[in-house]
C-alpha atoms as a PDB file:
ATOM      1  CA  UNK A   1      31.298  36.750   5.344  1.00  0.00           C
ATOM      2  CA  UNK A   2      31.629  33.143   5.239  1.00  0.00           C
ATOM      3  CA  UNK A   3      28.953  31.342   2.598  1.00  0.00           C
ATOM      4  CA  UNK A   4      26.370  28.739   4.168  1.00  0.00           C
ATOM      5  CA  UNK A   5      26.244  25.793   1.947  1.00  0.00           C
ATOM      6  CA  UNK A   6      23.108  25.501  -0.366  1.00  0.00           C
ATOM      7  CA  UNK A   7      20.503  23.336   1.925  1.00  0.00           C
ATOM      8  CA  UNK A   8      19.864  19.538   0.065  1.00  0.00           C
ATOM      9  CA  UNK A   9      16.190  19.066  -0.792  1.00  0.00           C
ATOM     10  CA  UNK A  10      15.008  16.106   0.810  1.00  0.00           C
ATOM     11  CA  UNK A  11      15.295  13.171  -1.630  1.00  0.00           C
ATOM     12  CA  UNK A  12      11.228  11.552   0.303  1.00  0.00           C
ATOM     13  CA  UNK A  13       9.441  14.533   0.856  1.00  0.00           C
ATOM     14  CA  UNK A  14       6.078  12.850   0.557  1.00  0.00           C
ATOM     15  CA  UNK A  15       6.900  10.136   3.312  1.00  0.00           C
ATOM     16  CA  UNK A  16       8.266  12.899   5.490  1.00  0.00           C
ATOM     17  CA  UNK A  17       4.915  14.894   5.239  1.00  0.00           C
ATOM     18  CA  UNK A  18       2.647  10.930   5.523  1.00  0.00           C
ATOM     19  CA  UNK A  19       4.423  10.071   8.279  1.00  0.00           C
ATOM     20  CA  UNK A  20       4.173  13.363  10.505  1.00  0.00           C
ATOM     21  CA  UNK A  21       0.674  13.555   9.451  1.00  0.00           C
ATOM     22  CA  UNK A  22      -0.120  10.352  10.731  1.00  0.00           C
ATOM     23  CA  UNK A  23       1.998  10.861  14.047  1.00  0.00           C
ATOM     24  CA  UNK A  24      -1.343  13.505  15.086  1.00  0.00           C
ATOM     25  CA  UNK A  25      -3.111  10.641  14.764  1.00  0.00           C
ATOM     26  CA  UNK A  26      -4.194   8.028  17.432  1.00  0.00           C
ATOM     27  CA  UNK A  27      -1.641   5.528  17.234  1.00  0.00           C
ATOM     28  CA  UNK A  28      -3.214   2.200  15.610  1.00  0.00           C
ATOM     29  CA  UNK A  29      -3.925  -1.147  17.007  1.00  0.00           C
ATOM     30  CA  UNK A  30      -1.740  -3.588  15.091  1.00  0.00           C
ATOM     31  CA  UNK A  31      -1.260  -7.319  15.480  1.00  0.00           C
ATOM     32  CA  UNK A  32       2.157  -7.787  14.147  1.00  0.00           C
ATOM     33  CA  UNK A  33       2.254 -11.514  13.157  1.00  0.00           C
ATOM     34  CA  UNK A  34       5.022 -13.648  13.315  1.00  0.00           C
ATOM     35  CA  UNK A  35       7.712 -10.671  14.196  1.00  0.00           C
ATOM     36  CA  UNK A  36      10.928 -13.437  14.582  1.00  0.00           C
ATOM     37  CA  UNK A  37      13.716 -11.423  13.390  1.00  0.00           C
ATOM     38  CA  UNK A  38      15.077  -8.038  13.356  1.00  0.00           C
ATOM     39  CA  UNK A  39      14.007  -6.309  10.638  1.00  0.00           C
ATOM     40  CA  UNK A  40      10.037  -7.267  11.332  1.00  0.00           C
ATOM     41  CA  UNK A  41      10.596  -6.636  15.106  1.00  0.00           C
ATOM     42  CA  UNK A  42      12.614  -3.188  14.325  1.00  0.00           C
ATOM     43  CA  UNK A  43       9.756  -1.926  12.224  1.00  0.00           C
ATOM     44  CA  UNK A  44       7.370  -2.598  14.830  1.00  0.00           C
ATOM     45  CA  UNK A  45       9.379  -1.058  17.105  1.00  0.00           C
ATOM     46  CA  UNK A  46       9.943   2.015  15.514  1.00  0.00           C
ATOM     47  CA  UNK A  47       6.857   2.425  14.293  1.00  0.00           C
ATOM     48  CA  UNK A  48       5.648   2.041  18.214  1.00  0.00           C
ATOM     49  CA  UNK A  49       8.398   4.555  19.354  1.00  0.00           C
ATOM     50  CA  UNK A  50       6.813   7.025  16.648  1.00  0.00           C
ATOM     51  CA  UNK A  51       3.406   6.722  18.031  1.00  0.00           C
ATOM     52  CA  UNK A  52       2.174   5.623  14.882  1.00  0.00           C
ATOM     53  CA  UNK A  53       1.217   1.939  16.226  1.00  0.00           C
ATOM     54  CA  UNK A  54       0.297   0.207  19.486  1.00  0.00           C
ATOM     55  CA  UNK A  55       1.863  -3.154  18.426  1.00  0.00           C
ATOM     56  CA  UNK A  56       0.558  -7.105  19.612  1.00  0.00           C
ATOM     57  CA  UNK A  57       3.268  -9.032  19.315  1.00  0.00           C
ATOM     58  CA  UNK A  58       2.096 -12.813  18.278  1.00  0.00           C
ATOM     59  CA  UNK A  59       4.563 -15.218  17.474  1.00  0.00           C
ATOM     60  CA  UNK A  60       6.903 -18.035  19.598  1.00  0.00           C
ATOM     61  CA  UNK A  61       7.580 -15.767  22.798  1.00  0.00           C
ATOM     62  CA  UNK A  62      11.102 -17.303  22.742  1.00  0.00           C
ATOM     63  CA  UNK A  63      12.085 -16.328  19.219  1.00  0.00           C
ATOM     64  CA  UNK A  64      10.843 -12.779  19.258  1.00  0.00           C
ATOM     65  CA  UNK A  65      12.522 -12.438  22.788  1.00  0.00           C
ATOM     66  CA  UNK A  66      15.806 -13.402  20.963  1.00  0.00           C
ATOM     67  CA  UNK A  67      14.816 -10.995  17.982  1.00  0.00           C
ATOM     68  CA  UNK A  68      15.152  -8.240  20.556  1.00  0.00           C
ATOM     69  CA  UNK A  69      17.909  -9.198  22.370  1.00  0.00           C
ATOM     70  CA  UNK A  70      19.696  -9.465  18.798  1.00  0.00           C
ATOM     71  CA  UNK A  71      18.590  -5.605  18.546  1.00  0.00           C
ATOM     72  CA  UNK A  72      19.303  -4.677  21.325  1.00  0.00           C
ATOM     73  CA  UNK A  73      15.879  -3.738  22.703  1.00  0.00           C
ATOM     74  CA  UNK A  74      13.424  -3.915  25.236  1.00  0.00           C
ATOM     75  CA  UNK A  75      10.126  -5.550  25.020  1.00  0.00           C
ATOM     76  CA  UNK A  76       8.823  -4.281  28.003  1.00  0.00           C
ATOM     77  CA  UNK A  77       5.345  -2.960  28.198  1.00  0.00           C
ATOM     78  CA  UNK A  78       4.565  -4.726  24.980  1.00  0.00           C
ATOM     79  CA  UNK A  79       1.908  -6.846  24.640  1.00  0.00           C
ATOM     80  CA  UNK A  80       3.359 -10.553  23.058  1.00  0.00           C
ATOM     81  CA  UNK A  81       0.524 -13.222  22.584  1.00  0.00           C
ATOM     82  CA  UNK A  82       2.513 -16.692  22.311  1.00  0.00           C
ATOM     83  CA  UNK A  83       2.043 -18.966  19.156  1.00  0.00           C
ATOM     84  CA  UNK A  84       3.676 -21.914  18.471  1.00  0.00           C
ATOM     85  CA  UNK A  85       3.907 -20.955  14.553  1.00  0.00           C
ATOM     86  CA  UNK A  86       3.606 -18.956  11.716  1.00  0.00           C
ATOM     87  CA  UNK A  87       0.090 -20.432  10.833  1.00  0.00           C
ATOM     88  CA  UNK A  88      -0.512 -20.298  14.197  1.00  0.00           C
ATOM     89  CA  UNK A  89       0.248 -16.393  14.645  1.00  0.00           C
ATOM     90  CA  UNK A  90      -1.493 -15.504  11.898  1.00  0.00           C
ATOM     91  CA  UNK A  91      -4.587 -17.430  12.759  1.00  0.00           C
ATOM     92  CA  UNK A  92      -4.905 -15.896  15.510  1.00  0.00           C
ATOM     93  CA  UNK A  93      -4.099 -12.005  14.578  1.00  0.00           C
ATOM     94  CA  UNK A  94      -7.111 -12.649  12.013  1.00  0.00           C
ATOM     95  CA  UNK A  95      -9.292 -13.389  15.430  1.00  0.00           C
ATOM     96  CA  UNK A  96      -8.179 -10.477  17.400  1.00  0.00           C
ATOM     97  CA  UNK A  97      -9.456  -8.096  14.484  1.00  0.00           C
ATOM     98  CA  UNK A  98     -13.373  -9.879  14.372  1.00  0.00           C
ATOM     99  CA  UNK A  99     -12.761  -9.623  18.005  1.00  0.00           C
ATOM    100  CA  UNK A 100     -12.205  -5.662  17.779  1.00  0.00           C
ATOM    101  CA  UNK A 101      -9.270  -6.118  19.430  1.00  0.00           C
ATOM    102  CA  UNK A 102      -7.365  -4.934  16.957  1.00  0.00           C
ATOM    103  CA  UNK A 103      -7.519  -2.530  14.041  1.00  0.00           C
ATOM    104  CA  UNK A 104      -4.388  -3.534  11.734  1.00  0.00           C
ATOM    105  CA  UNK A 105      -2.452  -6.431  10.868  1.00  0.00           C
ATOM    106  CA  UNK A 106       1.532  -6.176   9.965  1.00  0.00           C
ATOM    107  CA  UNK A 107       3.462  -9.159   8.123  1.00  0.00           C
ATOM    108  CA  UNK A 108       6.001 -10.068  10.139  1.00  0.00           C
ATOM    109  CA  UNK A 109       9.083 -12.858   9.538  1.00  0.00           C
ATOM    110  CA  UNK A 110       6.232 -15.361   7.888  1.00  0.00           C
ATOM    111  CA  UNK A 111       6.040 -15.632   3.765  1.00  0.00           C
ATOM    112  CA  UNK A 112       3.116 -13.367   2.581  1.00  0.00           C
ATOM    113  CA  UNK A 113       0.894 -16.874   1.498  1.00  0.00           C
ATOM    114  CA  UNK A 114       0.590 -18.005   5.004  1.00  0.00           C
ATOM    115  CA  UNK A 115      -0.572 -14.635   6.248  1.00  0.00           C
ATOM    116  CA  UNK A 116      -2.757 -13.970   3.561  1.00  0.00           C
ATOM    117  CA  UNK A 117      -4.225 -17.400   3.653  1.00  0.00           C
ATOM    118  CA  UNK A 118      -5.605 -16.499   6.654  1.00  0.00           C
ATOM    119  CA  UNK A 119      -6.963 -13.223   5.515  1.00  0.00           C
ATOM    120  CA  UNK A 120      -8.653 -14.101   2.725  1.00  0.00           C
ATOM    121  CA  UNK A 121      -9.986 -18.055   4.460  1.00  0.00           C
ATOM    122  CA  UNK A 122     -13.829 -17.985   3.353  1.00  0.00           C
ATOM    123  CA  UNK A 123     -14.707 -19.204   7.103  1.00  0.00           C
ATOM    124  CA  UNK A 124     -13.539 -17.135   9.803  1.00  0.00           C
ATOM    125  CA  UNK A 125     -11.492 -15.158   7.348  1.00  0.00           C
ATOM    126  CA  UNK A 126     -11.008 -11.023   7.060  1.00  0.00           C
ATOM    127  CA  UNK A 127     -12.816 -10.784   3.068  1.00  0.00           C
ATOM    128  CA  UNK A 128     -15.296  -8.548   2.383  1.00  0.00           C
ATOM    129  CA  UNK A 129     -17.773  -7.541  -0.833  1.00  0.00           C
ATOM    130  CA  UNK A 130     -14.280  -6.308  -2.270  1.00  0.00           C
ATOM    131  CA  UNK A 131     -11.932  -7.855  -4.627  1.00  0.00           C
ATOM    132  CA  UNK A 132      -8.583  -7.691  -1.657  1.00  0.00           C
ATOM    133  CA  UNK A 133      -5.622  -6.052  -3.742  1.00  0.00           C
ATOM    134  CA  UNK A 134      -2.373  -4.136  -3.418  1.00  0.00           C
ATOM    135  CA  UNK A 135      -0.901  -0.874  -3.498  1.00  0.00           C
ATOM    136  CA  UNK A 136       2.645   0.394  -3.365  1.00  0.00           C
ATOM    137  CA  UNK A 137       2.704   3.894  -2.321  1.00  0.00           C
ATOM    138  CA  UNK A 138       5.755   5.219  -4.123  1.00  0.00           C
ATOM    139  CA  UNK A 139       8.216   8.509  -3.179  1.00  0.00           C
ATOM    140  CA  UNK A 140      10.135   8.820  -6.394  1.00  0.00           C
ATOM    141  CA  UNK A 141      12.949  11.317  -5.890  1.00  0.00           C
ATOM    142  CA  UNK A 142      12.118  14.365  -8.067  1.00  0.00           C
ATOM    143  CA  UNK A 143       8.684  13.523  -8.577  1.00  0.00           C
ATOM    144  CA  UNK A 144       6.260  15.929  -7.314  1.00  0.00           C
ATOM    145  CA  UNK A 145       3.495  13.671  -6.189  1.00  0.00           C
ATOM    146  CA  UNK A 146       3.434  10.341  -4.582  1.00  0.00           C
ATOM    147  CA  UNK A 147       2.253   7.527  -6.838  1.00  0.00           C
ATOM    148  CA  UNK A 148      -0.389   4.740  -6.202  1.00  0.00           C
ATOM    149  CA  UNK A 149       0.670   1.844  -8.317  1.00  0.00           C
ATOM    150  CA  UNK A 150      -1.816  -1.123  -8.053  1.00  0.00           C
ATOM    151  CA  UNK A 151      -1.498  -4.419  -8.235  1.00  0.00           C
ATOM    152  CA  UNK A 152       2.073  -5.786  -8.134  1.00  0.00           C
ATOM    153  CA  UNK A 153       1.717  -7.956  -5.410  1.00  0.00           C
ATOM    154  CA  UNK A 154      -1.635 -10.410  -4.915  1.00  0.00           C
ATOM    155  CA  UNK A 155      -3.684 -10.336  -7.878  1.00  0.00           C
ATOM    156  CA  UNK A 156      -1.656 -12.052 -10.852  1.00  0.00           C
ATOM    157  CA  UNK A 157      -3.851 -11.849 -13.935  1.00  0.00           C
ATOM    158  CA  UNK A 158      -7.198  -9.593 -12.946  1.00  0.00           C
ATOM    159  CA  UNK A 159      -9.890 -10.192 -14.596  1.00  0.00           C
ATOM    160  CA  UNK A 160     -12.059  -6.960 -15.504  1.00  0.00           C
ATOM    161  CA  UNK A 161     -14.353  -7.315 -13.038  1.00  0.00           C
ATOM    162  CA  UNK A 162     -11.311  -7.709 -10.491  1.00  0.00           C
ATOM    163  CA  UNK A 163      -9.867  -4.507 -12.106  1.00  0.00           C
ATOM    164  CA  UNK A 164     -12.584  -2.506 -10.895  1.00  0.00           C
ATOM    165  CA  UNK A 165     -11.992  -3.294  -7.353  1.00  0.00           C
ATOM    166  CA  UNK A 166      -8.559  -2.430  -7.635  1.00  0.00           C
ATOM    167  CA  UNK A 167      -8.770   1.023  -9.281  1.00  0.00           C
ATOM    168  CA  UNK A 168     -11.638   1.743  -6.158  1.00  0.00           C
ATOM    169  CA  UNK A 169      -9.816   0.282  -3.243  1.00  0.00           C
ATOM    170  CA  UNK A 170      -6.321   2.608  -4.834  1.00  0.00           C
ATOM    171  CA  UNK A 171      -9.171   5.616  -5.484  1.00  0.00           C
ATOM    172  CA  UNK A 172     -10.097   5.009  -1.689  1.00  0.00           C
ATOM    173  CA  UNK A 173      -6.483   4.909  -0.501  1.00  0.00           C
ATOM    174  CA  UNK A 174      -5.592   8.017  -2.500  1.00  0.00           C
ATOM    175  CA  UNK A 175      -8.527   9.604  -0.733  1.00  0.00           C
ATOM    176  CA  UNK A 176      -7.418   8.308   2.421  1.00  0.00           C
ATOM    177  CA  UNK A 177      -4.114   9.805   2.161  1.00  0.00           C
ATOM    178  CA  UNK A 178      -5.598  13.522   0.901  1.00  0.00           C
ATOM    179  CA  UNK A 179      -4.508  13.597  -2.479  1.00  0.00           C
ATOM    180  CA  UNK A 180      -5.572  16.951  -3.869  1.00  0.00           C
ATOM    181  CA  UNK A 181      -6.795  15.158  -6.734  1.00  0.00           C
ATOM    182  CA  UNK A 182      -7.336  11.289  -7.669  1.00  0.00           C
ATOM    183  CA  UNK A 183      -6.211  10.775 -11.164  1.00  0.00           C
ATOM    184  CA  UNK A 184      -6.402   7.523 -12.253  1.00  0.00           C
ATOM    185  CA  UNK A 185      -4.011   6.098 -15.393  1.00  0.00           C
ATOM    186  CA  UNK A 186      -5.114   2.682 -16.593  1.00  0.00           C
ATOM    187  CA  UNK A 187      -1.951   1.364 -18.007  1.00  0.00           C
ATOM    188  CA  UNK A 188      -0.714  -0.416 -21.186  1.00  0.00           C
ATOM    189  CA  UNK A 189       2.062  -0.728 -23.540  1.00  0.00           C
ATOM    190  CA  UNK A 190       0.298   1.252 -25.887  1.00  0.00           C
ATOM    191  CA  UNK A 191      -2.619   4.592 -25.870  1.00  0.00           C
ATOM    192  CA  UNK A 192      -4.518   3.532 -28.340  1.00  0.00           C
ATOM    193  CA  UNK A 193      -7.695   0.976 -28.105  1.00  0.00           C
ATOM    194  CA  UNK A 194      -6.059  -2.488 -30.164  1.00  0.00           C
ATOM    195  CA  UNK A 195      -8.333  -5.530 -30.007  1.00  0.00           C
ATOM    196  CA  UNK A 196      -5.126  -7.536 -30.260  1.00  0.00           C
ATOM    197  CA  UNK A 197      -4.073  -6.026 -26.924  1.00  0.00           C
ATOM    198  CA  UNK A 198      -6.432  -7.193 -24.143  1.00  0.00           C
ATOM    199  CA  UNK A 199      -5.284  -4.558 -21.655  1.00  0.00           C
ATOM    200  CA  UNK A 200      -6.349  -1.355 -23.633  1.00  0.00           C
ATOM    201  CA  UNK A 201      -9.955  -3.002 -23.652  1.00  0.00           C
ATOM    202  CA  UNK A 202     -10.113  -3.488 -19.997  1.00  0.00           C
ATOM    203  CA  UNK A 203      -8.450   0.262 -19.895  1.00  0.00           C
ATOM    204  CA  UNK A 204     -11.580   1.442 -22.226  1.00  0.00           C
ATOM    205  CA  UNK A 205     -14.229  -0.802 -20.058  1.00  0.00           C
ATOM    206  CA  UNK A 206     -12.849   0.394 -17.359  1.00  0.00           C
ATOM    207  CA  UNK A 207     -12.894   4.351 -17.724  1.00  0.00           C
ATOM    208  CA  UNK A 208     -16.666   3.235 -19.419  1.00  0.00           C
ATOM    209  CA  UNK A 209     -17.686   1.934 -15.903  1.00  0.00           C
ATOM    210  CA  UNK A 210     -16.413   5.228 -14.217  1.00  0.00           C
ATOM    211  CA  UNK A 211     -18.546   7.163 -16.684  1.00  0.00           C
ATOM    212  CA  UNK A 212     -21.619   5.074 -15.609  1.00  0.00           C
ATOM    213  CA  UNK A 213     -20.747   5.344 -11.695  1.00  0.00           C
ATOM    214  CA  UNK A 214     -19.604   1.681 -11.276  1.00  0.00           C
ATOM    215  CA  UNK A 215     -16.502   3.676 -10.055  1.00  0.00           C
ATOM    216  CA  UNK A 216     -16.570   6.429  -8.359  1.00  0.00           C
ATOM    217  CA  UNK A 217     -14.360   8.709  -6.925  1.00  0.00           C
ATOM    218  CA  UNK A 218     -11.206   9.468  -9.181  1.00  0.00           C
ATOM    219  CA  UNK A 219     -10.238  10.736 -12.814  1.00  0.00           C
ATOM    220  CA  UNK A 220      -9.707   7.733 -15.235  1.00  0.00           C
ATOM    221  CA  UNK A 221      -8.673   7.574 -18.356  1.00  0.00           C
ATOM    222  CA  UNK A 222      -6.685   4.690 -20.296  1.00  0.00           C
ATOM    223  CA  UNK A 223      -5.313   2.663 -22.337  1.00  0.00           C
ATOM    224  CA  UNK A 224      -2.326   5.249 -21.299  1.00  0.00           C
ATOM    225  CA  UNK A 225       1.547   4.191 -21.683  1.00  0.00           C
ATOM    226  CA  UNK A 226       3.903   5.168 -18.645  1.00  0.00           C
ATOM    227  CA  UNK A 227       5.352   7.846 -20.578  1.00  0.00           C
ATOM    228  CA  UNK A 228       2.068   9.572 -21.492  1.00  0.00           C
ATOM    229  CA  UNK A 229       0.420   8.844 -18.181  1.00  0.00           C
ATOM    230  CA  UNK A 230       2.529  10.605 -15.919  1.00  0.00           C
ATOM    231  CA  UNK A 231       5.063  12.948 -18.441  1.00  0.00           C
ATOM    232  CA  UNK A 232       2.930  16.720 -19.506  1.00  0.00           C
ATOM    233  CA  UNK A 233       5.441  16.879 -22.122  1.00  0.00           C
ATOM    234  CA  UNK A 234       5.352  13.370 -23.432  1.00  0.00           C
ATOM    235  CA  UNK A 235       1.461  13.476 -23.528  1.00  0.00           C
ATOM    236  CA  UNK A 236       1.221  16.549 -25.079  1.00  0.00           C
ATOM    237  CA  UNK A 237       3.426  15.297 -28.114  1.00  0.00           C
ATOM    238  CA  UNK A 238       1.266  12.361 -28.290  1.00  0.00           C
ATOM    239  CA  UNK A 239      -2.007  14.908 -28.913  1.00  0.00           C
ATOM    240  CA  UNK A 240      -3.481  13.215 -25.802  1.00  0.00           C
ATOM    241  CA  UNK A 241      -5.813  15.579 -24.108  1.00  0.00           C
ATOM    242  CA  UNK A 242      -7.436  14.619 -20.307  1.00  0.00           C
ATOM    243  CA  UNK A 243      -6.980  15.658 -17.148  1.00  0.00           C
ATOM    244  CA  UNK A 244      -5.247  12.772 -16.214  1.00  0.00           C
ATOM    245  CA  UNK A 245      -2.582  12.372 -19.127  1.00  0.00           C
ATOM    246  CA  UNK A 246       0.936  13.608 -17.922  1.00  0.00           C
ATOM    247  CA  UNK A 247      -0.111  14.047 -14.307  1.00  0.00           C
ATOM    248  CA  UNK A 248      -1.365  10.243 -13.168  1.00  0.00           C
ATOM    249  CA  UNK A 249      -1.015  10.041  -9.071  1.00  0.00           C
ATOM    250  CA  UNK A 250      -2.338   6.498  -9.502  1.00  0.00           C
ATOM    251  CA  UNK A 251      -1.070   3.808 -11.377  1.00  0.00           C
ATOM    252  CA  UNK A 252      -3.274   0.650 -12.675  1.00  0.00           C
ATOM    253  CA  UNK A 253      -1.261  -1.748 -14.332  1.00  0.00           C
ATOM    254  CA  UNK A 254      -2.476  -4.779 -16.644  1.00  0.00           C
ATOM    255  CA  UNK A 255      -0.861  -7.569 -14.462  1.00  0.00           C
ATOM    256  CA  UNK A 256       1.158  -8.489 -11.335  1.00  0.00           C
ATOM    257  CA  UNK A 257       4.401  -9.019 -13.602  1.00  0.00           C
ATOM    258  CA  UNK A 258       4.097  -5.466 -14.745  1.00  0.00           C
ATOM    259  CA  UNK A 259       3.141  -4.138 -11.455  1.00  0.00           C
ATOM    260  CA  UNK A 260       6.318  -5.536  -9.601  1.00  0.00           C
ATOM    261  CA  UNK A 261       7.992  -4.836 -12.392  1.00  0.00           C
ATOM    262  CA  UNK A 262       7.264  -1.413 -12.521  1.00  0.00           C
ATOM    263  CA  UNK A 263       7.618  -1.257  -8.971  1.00  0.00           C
ATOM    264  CA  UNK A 264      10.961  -2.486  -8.847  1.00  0.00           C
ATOM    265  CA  UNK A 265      12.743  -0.507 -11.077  1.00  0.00           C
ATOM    266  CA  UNK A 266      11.493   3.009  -9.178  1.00  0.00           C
ATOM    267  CA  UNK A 267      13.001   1.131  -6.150  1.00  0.00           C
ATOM    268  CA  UNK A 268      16.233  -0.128  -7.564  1.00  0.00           C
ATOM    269  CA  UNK A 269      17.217   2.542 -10.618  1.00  0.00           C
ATOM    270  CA  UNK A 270      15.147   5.597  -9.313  1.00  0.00           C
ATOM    271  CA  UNK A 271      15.726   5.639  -5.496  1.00  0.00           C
ATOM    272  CA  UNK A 272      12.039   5.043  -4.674  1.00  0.00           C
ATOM    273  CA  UNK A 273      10.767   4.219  -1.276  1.00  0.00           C
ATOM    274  CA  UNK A 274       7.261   1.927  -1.737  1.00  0.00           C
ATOM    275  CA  UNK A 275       5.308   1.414   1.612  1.00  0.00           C
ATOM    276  CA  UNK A 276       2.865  -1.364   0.627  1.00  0.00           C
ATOM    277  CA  UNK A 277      -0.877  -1.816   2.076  1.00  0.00           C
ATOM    278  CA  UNK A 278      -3.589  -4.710   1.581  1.00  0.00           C
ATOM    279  CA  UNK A 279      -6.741  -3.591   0.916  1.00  0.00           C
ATOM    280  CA  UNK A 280      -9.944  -4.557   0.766  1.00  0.00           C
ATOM    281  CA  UNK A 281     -10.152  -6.733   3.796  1.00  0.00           C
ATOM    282  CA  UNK A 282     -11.678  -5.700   7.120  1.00  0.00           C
ATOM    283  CA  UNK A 283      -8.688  -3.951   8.215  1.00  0.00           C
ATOM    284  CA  UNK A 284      -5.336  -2.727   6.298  1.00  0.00           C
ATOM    285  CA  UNK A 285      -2.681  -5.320   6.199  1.00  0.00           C
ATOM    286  CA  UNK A 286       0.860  -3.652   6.710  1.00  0.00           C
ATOM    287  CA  UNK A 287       3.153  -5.756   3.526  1.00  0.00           C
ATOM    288  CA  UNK A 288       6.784  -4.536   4.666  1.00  0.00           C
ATOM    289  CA  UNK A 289       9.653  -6.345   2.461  1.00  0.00           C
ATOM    290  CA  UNK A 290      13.432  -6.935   4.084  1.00  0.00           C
ATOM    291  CA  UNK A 291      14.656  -4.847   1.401  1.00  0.00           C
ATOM    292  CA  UNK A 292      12.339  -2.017   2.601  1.00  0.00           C
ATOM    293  CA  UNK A 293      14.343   1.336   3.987  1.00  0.00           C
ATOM    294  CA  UNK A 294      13.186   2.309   7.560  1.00  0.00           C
ATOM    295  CA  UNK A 295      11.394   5.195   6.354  1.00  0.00           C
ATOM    296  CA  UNK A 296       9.790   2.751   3.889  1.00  0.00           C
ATOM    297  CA  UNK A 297       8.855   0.267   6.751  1.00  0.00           C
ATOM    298  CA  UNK A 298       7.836   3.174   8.764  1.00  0.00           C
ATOM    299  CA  UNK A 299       5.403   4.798   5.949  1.00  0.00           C
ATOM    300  CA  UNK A 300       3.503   1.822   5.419  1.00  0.00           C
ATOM    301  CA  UNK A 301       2.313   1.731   8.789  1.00  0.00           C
ATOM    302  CA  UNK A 302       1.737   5.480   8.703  1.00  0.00           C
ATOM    303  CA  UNK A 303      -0.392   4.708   5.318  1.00  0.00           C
ATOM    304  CA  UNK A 304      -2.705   1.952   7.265  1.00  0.00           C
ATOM    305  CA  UNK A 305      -3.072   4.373  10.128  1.00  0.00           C
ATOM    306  CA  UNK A 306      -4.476   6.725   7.623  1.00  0.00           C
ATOM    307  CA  UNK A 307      -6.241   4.315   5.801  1.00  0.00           C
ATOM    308  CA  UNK A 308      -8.223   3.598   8.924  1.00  0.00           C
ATOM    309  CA  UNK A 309      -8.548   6.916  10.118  1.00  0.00           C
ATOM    310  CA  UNK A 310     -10.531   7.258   6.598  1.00  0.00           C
ATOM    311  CA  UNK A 311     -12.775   4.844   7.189  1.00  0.00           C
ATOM    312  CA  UNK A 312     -13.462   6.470  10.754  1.00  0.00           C
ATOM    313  CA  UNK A 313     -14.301   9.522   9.000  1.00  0.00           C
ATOM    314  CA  UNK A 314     -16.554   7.922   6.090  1.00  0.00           C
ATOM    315  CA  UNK A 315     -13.948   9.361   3.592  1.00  0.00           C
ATOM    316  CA  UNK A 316     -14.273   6.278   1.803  1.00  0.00           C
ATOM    317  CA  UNK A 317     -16.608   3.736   1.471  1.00  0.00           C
ATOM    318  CA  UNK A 318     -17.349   1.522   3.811  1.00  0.00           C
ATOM    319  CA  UNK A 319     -17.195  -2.692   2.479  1.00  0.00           C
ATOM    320  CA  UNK A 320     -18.593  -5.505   3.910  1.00  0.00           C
END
């Protein structure tokens, strides 16, 4: 009797199961801004092909014409919206969504200033009562929860105040992506309250203002180091006793360098997919890098669809 070979566990479970979840959902309305080359185009594409997004393609006609030609696809049936330029694109994607005519925006070809400028523009802009921020939503082979780490890409030195908008909007996206439970690690170099180290006193504020319902929704507890905040084994060593020590799904880190940092090296040493999402604006904004995998590209758009399916559903709270 000849031997089958053992079956290979899938090295992204979690983006397998996001991404068919979101395919039973209705596919999203997503201005995809500036989509000039074949990466940007090819993850709008796929995405589209998945059902996950109805794309608007705004941009110079001509050069995402010659985007598709270069892949080798067809545009037809797909809405472009001609724009001389990248400013220009992402101007107007920003007026299609306080038009309703979209629900999503996706960064296309353009740098991630221009398109945010746009967003976050104080007249005629996307910005709401919330502090806009960024989460990576992280597959880490082995790992047997998906992790929320938050910022690593907009905000570069938070302030506390800006802290607390960032643990809530990644408490509302954990929530929007049915996390069985939302526990939130406030990260620093170090577990223990030092006045020398300003993180662990934002870490201590901040768990403070969860106990007093400034933030509501998740677990918190910090100052926690990376070891402690998501290892059982390494917490438990440390005498560290919460329910969020050694089993963190969300990550809060001190600063953007730490963030990306952080980020990075699940990417780059651990095999990590990260599908990144912009929140706190009107709508998601899809953040998709040229160093992002397909499934990576297509995850982040399954994460917005989510993400707005949530706020359908008053899962999460609704800004303005």
């Amino acid at each position: 009797m000849t031997q089958q070979p053992p079956s290979v566990p899938a090295l992204h479970p979690h983006y397998d199961a996001l991404i068919a979840r979101a395919r039973t959902l209705p596919p999203l309305r997503v201005a995809v801004v500036h989509p000039c080359n074949d990466v940007s185009l090819g993850a709008a594409l796929e995405s589209a092909e998945l059902g996950l997004i109805t794309p608007v393609m705004i941009g110079p006609r001509q050069k995402i014409e010659a985007a598709a030609e270069q892949l080798g696809r067809s545009l037809a049936g797909t809405l472009i919206i001609d724009a001389p330029h990248s400013h220009a694109a992402a101007d107007a994607a920003v007026a299609m969504v306080l038009k309703g005519e979209v629900d999503a925006l996706m960064k296309g070809s353009l740098h991630t200033d221009e398109l945010m400028g746009a967003v976050v523009r104080r007249e005629g802009g996307l910005r709401t009562s919330r502090r806009i921020s960024h989460c990576f939503v992280m597959d880490v082979p082995g790992h047997d929860q998906p992790l929320i780490i938050s910022d690593a890409a907009i905000n570069i030195a938070p302030t506390l105040e800006e802290k607390a908008d960032i643990v809530q909007n990644a408490i509302d996206l954990a929530h929007a992506l049915h996390l069985p439970a939302v526990r939130v690690a406030i990260l620093s170099s170090m577990e223990i309250v030092n006045p020398k180290v300003p993180s662990t006193i934002d870490a201590a504020a901040l768990c403070k203002m969860a106990e007093r319902g400034q933030i509501t929704g998740g677990q918190l507890d910090g100052p926690l180091a990376m070891d402690n905040a998501i290892d059982p084994e390494a917490a438990r060593i440390k005498g560290i006793v919460s329910t969020v020590a050694g089993q963190a799904n969300v990550l809060i880190v001190p600063d953007l360098d730490a963030g990306n940092m952080l980020a990075k090296s699940l990417t780059f040493l651990a095999g990590a997919y990260s599908a990144g999402i912009v929140l706190g604006a009107k709508v998601p904004v899809i953040l998709t890098s040229r160093a992002d995998s397909e499934a990576a590209r297509l995850a982040s758009c399954a994460v917005a669809s989510m993400l707005a399916q949530a706020g359908r559903d008053k899962l999460i709270k609704a800004v303005g």
